[in-house]
N, C-alpha and C. Protein backbone atom coordinates (compact mmCIF):
# COMPACT_ATOMS: atom_id res chain seq x y z
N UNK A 1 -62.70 -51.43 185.33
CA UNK A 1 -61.69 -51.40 184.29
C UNK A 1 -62.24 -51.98 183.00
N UNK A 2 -63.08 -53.16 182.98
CA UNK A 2 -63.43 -53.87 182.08
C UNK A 2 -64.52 -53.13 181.29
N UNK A 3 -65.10 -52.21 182.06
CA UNK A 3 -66.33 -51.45 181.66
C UNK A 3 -65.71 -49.89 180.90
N UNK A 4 -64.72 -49.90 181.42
CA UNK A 4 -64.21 -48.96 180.71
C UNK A 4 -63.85 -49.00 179.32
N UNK A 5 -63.06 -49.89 179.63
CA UNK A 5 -62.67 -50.81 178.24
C UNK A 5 -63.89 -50.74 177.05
N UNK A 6 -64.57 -51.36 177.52
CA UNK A 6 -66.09 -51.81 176.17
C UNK A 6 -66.83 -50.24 176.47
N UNK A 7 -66.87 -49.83 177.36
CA UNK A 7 -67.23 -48.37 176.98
C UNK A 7 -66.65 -47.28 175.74
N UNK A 8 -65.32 -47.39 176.69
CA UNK A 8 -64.52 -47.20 175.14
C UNK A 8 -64.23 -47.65 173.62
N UNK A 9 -64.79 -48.89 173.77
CA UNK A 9 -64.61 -49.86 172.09
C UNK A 9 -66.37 -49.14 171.78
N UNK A 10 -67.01 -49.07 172.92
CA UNK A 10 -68.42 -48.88 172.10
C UNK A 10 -68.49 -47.50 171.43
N UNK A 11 -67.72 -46.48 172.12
CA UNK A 11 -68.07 -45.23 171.63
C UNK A 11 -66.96 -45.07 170.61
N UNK A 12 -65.63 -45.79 170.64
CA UNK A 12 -64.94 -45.90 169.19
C UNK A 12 -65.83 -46.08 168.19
N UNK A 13 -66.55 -47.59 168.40
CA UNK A 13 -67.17 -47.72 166.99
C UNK A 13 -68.33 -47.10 166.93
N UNK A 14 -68.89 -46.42 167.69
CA UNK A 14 -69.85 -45.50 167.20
C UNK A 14 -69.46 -44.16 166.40
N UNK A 15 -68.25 -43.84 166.62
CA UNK A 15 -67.62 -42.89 166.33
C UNK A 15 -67.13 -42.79 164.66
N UNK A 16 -66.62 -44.31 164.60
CA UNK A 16 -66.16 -44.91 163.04
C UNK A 16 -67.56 -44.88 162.52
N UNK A 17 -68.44 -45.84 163.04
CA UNK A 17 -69.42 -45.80 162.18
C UNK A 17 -69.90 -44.58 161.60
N UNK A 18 -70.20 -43.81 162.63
CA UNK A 18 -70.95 -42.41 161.99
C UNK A 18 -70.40 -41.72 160.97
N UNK A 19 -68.53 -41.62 161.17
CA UNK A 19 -67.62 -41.03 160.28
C UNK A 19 -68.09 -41.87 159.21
N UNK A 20 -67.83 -43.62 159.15
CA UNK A 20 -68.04 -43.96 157.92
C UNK A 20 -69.33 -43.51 157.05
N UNK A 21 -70.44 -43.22 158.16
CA UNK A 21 -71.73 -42.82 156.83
C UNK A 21 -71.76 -41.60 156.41
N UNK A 22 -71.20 -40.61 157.25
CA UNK A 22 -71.12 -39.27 156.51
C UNK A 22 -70.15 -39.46 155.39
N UNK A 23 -69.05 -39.72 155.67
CA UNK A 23 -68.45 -40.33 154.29
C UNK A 23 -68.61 -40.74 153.04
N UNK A 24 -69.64 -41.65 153.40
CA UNK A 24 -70.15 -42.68 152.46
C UNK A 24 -71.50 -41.68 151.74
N UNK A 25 -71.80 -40.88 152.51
CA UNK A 25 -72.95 -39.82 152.11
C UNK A 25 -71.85 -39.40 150.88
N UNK A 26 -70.86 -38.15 151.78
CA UNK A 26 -70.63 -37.20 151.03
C UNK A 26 -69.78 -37.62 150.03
N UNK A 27 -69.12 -39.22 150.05
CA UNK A 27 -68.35 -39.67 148.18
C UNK A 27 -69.69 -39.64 147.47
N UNK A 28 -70.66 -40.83 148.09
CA UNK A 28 -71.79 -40.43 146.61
C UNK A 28 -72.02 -39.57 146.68
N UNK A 29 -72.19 -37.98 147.10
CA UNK A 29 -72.55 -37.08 146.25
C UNK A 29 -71.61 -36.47 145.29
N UNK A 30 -70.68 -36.62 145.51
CA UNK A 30 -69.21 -36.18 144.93
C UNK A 30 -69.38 -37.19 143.58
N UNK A 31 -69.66 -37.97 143.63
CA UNK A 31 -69.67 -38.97 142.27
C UNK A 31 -70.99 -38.39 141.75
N UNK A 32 -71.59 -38.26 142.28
CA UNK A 32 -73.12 -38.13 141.25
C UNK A 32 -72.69 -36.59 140.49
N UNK A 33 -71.85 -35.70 141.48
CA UNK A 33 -71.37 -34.28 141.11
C UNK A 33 -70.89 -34.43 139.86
N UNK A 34 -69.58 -35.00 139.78
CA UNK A 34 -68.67 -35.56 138.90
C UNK A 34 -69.57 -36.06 137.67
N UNK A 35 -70.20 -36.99 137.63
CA UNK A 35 -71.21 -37.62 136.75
C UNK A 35 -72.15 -36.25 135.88
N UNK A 36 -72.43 -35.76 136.75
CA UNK A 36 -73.47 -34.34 135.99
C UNK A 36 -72.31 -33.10 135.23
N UNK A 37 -71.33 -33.20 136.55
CA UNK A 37 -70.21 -32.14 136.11
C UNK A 37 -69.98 -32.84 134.31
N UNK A 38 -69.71 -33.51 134.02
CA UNK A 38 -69.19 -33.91 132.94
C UNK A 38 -70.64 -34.01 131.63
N UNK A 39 -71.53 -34.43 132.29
CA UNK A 39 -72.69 -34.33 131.19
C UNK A 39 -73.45 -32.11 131.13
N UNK A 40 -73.16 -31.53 132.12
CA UNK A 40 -73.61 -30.60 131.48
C UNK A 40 -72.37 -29.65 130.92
N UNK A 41 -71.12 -29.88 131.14
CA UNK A 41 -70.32 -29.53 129.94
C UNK A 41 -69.99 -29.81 129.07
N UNK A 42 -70.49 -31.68 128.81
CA UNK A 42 -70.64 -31.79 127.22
C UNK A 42 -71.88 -31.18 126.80
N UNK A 43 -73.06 -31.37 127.47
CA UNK A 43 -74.05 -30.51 126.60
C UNK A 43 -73.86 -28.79 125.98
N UNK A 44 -73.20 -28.20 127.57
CA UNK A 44 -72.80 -27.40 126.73
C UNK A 44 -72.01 -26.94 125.48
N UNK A 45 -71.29 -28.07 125.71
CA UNK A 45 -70.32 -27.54 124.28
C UNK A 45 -70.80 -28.32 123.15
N UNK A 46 -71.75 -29.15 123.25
CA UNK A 46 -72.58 -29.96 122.00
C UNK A 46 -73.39 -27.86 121.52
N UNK A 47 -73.88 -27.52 122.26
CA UNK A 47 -74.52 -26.63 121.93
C UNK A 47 -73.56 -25.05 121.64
N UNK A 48 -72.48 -25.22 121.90
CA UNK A 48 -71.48 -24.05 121.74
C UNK A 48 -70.90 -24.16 120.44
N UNK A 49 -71.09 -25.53 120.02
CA UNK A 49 -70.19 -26.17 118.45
C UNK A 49 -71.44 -26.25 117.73
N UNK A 50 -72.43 -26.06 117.84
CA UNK A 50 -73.31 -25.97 116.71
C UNK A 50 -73.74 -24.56 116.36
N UNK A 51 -73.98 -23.78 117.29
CA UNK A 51 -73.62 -22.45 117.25
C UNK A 51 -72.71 -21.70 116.47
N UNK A 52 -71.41 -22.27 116.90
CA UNK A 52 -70.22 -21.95 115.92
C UNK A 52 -70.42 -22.24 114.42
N UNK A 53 -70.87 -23.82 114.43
CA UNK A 53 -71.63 -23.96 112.76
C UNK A 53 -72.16 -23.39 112.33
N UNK A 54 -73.12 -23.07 112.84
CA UNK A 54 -74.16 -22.05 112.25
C UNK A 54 -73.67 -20.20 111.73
N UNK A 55 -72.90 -20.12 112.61
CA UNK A 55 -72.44 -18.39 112.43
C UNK A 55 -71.21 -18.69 111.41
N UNK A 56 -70.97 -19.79 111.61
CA UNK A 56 -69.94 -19.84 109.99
C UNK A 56 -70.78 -20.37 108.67
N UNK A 57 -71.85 -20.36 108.40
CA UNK A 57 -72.66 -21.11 107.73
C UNK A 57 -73.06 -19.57 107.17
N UNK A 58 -73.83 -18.99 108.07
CA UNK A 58 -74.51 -17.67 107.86
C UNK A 58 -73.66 -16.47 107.66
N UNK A 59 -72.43 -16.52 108.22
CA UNK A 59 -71.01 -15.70 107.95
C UNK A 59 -70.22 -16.11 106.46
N UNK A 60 -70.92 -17.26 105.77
CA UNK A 60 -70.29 -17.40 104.65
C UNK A 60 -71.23 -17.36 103.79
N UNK A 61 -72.61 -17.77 104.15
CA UNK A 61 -73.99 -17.15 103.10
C UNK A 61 -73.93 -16.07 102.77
N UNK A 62 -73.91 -14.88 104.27
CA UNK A 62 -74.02 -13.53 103.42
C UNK A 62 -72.58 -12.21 103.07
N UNK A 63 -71.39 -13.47 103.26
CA UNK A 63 -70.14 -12.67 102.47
C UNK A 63 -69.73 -13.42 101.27
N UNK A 64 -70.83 -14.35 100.74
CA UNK A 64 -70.54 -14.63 99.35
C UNK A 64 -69.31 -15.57 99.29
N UNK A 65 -68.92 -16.50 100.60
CA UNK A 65 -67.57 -17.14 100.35
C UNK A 65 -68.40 -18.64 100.43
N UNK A 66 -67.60 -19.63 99.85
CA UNK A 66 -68.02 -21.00 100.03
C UNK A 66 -69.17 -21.43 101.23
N UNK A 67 -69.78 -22.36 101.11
CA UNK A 67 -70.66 -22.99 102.64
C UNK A 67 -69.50 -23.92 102.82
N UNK A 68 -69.09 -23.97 104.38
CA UNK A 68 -68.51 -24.98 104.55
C UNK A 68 -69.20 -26.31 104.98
N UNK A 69 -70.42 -26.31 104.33
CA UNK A 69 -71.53 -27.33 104.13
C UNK A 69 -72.82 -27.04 103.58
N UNK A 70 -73.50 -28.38 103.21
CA UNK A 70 -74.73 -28.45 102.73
C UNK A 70 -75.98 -27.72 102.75
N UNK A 71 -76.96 -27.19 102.00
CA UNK A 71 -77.90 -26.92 103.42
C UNK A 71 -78.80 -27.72 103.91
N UNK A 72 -78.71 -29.35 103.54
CA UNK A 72 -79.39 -30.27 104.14
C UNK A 72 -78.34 -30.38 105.88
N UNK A 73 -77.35 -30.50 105.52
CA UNK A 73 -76.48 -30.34 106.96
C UNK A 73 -76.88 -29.07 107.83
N UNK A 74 -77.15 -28.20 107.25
CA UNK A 74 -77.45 -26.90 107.96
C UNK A 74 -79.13 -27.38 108.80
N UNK A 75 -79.43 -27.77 107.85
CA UNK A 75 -80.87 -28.56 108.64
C UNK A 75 -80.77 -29.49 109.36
N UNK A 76 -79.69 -30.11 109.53
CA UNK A 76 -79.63 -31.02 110.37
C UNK A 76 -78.78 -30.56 111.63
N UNK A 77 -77.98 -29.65 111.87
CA UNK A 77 -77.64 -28.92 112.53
C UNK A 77 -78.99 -27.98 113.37
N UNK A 78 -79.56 -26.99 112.72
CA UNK A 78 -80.51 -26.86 113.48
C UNK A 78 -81.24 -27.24 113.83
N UNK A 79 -82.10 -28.50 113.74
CA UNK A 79 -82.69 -29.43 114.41
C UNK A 79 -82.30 -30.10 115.65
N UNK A 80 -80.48 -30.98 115.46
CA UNK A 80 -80.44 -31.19 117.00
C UNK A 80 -80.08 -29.51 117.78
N UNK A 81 -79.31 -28.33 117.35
CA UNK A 81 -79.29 -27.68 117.93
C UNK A 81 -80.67 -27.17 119.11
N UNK A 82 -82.01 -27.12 118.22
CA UNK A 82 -82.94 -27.02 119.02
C UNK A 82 -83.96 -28.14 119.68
N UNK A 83 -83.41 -29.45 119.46
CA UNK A 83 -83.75 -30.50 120.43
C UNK A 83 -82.68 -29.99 121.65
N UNK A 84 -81.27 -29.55 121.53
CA UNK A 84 -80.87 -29.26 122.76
C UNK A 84 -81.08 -28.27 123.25
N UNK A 85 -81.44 -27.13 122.92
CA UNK A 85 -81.93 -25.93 123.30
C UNK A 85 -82.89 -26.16 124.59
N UNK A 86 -84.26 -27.04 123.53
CA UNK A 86 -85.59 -27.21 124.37
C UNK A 86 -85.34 -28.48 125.37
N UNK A 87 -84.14 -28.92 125.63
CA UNK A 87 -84.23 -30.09 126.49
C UNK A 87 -84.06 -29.46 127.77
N UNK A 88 -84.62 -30.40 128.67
CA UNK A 88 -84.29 -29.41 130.31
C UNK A 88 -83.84 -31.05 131.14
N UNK A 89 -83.18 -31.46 130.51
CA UNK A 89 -82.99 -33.15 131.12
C UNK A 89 -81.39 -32.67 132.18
N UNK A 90 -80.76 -32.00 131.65
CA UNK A 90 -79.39 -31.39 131.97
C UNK A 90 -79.75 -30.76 133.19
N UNK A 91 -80.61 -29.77 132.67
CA UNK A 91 -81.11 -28.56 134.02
C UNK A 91 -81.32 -29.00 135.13
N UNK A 92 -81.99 -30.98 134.67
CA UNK A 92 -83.09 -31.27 136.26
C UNK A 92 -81.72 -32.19 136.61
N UNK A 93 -81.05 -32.67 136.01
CA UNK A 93 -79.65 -33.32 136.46
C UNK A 93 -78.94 -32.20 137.45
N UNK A 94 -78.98 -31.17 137.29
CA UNK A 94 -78.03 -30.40 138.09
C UNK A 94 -78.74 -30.00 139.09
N UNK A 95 -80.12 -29.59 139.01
CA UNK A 95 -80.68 -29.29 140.51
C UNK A 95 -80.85 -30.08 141.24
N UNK A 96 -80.82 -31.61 140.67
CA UNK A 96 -81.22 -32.95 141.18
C UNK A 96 -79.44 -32.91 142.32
N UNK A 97 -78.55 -32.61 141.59
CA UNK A 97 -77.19 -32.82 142.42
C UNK A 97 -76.67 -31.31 142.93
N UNK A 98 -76.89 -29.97 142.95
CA UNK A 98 -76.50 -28.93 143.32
C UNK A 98 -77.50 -27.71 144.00
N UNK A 99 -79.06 -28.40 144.04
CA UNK A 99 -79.69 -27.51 144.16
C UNK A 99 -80.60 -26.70 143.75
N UNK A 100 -80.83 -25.58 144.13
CA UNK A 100 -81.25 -24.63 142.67
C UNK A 100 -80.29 -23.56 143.32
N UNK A 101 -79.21 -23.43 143.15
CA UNK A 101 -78.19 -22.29 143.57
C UNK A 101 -77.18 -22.05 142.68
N UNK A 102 -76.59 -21.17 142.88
CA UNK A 102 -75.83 -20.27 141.51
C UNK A 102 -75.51 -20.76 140.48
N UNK A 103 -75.32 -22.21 140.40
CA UNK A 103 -74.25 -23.37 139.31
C UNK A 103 -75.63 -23.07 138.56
N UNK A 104 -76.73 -23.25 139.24
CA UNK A 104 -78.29 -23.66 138.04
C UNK A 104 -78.69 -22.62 137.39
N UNK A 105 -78.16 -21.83 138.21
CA UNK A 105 -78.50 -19.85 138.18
C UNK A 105 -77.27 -19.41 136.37
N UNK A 106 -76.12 -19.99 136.91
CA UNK A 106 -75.13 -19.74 135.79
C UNK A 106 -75.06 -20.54 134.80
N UNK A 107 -75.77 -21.92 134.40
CA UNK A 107 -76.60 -22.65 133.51
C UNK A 107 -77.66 -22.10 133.21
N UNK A 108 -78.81 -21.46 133.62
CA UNK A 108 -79.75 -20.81 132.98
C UNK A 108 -79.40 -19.80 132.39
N UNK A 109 -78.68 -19.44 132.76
CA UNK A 109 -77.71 -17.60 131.64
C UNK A 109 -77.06 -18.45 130.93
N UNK A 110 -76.30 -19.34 130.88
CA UNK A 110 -75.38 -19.46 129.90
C UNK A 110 -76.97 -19.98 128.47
N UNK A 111 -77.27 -20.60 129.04
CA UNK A 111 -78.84 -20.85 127.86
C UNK A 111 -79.57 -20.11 127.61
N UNK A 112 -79.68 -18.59 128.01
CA UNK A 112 -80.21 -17.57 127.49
C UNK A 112 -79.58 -16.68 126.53
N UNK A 113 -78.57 -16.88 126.65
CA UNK A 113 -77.50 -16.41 126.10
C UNK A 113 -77.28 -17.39 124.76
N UNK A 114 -77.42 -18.69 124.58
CA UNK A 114 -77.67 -19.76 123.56
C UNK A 114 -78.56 -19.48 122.92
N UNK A 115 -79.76 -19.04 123.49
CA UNK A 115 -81.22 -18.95 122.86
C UNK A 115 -81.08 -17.82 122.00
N UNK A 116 -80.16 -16.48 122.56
CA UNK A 116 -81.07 -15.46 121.45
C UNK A 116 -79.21 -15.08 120.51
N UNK A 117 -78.63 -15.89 120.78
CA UNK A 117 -77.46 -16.18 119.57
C UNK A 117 -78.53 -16.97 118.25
N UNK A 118 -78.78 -17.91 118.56
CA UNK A 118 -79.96 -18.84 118.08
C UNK A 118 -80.77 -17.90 117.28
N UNK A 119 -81.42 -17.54 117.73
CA UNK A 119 -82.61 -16.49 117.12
C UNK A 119 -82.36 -15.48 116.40
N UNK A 120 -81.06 -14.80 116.88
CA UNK A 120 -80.76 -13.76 115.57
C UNK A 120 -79.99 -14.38 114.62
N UNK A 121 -79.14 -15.88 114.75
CA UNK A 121 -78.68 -16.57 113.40
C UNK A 121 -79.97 -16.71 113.02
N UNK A 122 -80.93 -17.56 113.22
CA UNK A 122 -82.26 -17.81 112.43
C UNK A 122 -83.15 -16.54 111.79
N UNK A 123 -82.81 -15.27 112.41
CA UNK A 123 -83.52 -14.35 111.75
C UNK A 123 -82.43 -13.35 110.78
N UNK A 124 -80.98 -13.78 110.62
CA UNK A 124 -79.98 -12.74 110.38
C UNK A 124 -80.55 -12.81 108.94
N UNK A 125 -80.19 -11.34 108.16
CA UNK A 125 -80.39 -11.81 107.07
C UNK A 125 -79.05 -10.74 106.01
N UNK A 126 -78.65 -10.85 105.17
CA UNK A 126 -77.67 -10.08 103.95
C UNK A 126 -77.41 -8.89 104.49
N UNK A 127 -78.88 -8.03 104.30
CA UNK A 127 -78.70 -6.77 104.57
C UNK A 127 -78.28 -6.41 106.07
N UNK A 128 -78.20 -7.60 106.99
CA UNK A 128 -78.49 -7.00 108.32
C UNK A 128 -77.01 -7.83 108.95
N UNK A 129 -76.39 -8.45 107.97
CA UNK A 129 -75.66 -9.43 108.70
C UNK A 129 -74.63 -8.43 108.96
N UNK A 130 -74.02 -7.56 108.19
CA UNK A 130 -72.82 -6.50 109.29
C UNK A 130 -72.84 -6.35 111.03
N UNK A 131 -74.08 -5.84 110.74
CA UNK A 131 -74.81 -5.82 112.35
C UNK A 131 -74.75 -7.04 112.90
N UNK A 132 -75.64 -7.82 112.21
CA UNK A 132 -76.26 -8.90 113.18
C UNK A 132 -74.63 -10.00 113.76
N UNK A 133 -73.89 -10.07 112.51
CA UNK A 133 -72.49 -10.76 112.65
C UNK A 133 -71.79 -10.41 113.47
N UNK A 134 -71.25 -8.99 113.86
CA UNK A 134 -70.72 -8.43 115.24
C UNK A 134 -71.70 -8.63 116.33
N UNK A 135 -73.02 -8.60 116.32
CA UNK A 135 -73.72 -9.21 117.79
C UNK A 135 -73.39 -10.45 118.23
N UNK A 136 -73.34 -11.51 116.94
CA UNK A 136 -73.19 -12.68 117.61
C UNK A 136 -71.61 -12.82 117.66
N UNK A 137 -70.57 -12.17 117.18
CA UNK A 137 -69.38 -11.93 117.86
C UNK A 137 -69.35 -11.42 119.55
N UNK A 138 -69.87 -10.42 119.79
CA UNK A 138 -70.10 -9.88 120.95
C UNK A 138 -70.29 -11.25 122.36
N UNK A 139 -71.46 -11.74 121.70
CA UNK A 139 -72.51 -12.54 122.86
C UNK A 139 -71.34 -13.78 122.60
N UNK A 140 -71.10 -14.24 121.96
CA UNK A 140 -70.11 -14.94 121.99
C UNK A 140 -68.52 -14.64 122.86
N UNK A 141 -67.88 -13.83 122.87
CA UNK A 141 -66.82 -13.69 123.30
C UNK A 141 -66.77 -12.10 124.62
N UNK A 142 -68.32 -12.24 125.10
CA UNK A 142 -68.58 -11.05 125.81
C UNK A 142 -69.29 -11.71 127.09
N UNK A 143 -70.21 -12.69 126.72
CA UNK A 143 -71.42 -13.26 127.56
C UNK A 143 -70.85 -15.02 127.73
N UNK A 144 -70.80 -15.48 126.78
CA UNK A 144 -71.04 -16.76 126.54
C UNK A 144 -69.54 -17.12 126.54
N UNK A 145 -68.44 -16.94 126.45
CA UNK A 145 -67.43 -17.41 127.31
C UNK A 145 -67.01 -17.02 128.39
N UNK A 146 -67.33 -16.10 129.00
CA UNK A 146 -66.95 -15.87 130.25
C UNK A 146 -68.07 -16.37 131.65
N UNK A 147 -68.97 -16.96 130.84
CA UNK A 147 -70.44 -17.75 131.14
C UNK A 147 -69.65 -19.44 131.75
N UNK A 148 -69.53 -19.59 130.45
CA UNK A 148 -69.09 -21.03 130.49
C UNK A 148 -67.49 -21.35 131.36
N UNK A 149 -67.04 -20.12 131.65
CA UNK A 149 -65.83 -20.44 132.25
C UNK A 149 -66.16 -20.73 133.80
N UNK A 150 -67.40 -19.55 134.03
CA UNK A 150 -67.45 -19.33 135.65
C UNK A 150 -68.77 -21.00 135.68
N UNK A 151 -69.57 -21.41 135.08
CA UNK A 151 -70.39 -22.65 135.08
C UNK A 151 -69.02 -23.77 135.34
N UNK A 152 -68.30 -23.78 134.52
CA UNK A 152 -67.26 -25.26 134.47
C UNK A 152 -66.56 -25.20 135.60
N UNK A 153 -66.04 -23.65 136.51
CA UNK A 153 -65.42 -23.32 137.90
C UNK A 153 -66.42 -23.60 139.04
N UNK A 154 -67.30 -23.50 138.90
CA UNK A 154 -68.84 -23.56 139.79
C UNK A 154 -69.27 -25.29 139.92
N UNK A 155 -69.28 -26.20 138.86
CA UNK A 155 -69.23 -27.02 138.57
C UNK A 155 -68.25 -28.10 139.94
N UNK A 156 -66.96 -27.39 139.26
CA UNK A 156 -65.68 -28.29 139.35
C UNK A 156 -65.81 -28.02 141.15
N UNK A 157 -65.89 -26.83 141.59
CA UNK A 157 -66.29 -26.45 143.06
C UNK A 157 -66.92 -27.35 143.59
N UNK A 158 -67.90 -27.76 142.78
CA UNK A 158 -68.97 -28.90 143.97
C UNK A 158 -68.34 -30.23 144.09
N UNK A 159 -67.51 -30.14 143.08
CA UNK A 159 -67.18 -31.87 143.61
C UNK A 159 -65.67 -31.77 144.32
N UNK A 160 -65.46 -31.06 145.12
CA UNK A 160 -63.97 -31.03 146.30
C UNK A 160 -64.72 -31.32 147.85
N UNK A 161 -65.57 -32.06 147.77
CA UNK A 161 -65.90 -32.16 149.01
C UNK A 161 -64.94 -33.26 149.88
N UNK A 162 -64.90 -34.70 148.86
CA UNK A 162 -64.11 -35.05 149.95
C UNK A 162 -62.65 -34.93 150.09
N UNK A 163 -61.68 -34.60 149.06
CA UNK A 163 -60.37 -33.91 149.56
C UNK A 163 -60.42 -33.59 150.94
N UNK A 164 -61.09 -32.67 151.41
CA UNK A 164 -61.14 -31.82 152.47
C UNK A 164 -61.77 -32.78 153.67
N UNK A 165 -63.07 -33.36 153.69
CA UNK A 165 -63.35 -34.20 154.33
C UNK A 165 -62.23 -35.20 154.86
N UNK A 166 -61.84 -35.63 153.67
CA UNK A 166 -60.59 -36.62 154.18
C UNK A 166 -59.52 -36.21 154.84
N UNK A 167 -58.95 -34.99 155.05
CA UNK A 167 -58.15 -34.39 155.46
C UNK A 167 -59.10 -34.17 156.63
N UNK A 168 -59.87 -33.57 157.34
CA UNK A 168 -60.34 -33.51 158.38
C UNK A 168 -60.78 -34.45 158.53
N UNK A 169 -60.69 -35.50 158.64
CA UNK A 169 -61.10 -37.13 159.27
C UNK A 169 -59.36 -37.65 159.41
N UNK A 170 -58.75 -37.75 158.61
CA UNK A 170 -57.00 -37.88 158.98
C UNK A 170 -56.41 -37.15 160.18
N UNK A 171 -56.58 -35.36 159.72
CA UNK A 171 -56.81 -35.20 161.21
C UNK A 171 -57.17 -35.40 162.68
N UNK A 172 -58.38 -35.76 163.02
CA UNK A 172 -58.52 -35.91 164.27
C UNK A 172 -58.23 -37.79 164.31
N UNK A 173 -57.78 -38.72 163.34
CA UNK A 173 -57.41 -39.56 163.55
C UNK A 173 -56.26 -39.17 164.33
N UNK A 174 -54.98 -38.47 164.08
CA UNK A 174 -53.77 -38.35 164.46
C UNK A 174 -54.25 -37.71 166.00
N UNK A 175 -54.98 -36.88 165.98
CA UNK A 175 -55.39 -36.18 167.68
C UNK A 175 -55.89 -37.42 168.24
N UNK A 176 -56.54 -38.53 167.68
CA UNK A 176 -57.19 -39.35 168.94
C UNK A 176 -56.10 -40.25 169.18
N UNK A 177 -55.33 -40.59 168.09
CA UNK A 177 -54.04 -41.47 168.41
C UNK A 177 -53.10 -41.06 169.21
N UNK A 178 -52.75 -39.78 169.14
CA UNK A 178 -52.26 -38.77 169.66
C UNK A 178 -52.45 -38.59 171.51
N UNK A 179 -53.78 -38.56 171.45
CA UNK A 179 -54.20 -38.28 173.14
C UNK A 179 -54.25 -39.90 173.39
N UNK A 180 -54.19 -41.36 172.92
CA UNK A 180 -54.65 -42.60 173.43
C UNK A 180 -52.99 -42.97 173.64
N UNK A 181 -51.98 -41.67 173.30
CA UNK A 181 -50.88 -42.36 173.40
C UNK A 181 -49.56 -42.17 174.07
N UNK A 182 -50.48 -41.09 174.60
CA UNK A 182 -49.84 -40.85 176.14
C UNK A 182 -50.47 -40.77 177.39
C-alpha cells in the first residue's frame, strides 16, 4: 500500500515536472516570438513610412506642387531608409525565433518589394514619373500591403502557442482529477 502510494507521488511529480519544462520551454519561446513579432513590424513600417515620404516628395517634385520638405530632409530620409533596407539584424531575429519558414519567406518578399519601390523612386524622373508614379502606386497597394498583412497574420500565428497548451494541460488536469476521484 505504502509503495503504492510513493509510486504514485513519484510518477505525479515526474509528470508535473516534465509538464512544467515543456511549459517553461514553450512560454519562452512565445515571449521571444512576441519580442521579434513587435520589432519586425516596427521595422517594417519604419521602412513603409519612409517610402511613403519619398513618393510624396517625388510626386510633388515632378507635378510642380510644394515639397512637403527640404531636400536636406529628403537626404536624410534616404539614408536611414537605406541603412534599413541593407540591415539583416531583423531577418536573423526572426529565423533566430521562427525558423527559416514562410514568416522569413513573407519578410523576404515584403523587402523585395521595398527594394525596387526604392529604386524606381531613386531613378524616377519628370518625364517618366506618369509611369513610374502609377508603378509605385501599384507595388504599393498590389504587393506591399497585402504582403504586410499576411507577415503581421504569420507573425501573430507563432505566438498562440501557449493559449492552447494551457488548455490542453487544464484538460487532462480535470481527467486525472477526474479518474483519482472515483
Amino acid at each position: 500500500m505504502l509503495t503504492e502510494q510513493l509510486l504514485s507521488g513519484l510518477i505525479g511529480a515526474l509528470a508535473a515536472t516534465f509538464i512544467s519544462v515543456i511549459y517553461l520551454n514553450i512560454s519562452e519561446k512565445n515571449k521571444l516570438r512576441g519580442a521579434v513579432f513587435i520589432e519586425v513590424v516596427g521595422h517594417c513600417d519604419e521602412i513603409y513610412h519612409f517610402l511613403k515620404k519619398l513618393h510624396l516628395y517625388k510626386k510633388s517634385k515632378y507635378t510642380n506642387h510644394s515639397f512637403p520638405f527640404s531636400n536636406t530632409d529628403y537626404k536624410l530620409i534616404s539614408d536611414k531608409l537605406s541603412m534599413l533596407l541593407l540591415s539583416k539584424k531583423v531577418h536573423s531575429k526572426l529565423m533566430l525565433a521562427y525558423g527559416k519558414g514562410d514568416t522569413l519567406m513573407l519578410l523576404e518578399s515584403l523587402c523585395k518589394n521595398f527594394d525596387e519601390l526604392n529604386r524606381i523612386l531613386g531613378n524616377s524622373t519628370r518625364s517618366g514619373w506618369v509611369n513610374e508614379g502609377q508603378k509605385v502606386h501599384e507595388i504599393f497597394s498590389e504587393e506591399i500591403e497585402p504582403l504586410r498583412t499576411k507577415l503581421i497574420t504569420s507573425l501573430l500565428d507563432g505566438t498562440r502557442y501557449i493559449p492552447t497548451f494551457y488548455k490542453f494541460v487544464q484538460r487532462l488536469k480535470q481527467l486525472f482529477l477526474k479518474n483519482h476521484q472515483t
